[in-house]
C-alpha atoms as a PDB file:
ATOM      1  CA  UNK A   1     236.461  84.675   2.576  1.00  0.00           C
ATOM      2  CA  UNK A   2     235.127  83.188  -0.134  1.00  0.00           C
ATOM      3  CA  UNK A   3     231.695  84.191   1.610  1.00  0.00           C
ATOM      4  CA  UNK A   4     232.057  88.046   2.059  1.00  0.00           C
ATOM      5  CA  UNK A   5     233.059  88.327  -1.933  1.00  0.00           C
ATOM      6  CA  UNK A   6     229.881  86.369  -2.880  1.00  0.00           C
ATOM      7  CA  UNK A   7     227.802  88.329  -0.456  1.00  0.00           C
ATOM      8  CA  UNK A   8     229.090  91.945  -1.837  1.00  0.00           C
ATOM      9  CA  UNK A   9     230.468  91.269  -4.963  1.00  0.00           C
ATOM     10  CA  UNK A  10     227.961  89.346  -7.015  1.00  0.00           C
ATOM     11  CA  UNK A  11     224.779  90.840  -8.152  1.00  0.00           C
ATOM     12  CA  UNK A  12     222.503  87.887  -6.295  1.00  0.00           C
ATOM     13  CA  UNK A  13     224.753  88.333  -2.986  1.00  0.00           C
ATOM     14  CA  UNK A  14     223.283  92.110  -2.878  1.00  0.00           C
ATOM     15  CA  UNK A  15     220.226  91.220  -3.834  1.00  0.00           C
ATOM     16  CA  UNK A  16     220.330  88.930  -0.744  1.00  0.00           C
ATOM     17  CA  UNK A  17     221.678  91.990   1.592  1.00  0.00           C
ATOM     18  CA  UNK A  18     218.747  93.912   0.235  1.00  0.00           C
ATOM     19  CA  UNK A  19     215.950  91.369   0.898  1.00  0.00           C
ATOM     20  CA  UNK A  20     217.340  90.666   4.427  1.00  0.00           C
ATOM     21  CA  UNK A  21     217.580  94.667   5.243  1.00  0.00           C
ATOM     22  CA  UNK A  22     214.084  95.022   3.934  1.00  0.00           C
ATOM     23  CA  UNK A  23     212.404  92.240   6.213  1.00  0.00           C
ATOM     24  CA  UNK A  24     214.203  93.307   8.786  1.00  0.00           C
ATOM     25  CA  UNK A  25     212.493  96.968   8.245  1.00  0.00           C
ATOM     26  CA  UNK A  26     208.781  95.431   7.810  1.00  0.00           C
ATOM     27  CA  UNK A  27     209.223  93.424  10.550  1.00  0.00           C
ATOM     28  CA  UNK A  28     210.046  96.391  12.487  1.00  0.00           C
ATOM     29  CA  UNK A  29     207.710  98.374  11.406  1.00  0.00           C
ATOM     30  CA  UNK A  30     204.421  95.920  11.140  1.00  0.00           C
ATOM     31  CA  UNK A  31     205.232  95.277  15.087  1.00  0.00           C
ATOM     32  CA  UNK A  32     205.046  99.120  15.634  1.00  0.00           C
ATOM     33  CA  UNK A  33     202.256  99.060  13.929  1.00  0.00           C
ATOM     34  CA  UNK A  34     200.206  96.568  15.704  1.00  0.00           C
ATOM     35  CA  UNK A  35     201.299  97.759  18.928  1.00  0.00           C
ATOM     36  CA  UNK A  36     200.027 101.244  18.255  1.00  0.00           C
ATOM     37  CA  UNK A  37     196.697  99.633  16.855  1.00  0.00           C
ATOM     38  CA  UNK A  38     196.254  97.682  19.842  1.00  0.00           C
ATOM     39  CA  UNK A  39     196.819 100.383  22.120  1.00  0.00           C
ATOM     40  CA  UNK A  40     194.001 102.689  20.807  1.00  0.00           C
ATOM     41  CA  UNK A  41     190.755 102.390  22.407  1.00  0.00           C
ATOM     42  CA  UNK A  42     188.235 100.703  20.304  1.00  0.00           C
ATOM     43  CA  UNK A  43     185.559 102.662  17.911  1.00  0.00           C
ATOM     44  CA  UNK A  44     181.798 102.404  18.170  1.00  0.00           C
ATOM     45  CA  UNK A  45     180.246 102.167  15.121  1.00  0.00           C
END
């Protein structure tokens, strides 16, 4: 238990949560990202 109160009671155990949550979101969104960008037809220049 000793964990959990380190986790979400110290200032460095939510800085933690937040890092994780926001990799989680890039990674999400740079594979959305390339996906859609390799789905479009290439441009002549």
């Amino acid at each position: 238990m000793k964990l959990w109160q380190d986790l979400f009671g110290t200032d460095y155990g939510l800085m933690s949560i937040a890092g994780i949550i926001f990799m989680i979101f890039m990674g999400i969104w740079f594979v959305r990202f390339f996906i859609r960008k390799a789905s479009e037809p290439p441009r002549d220049q």
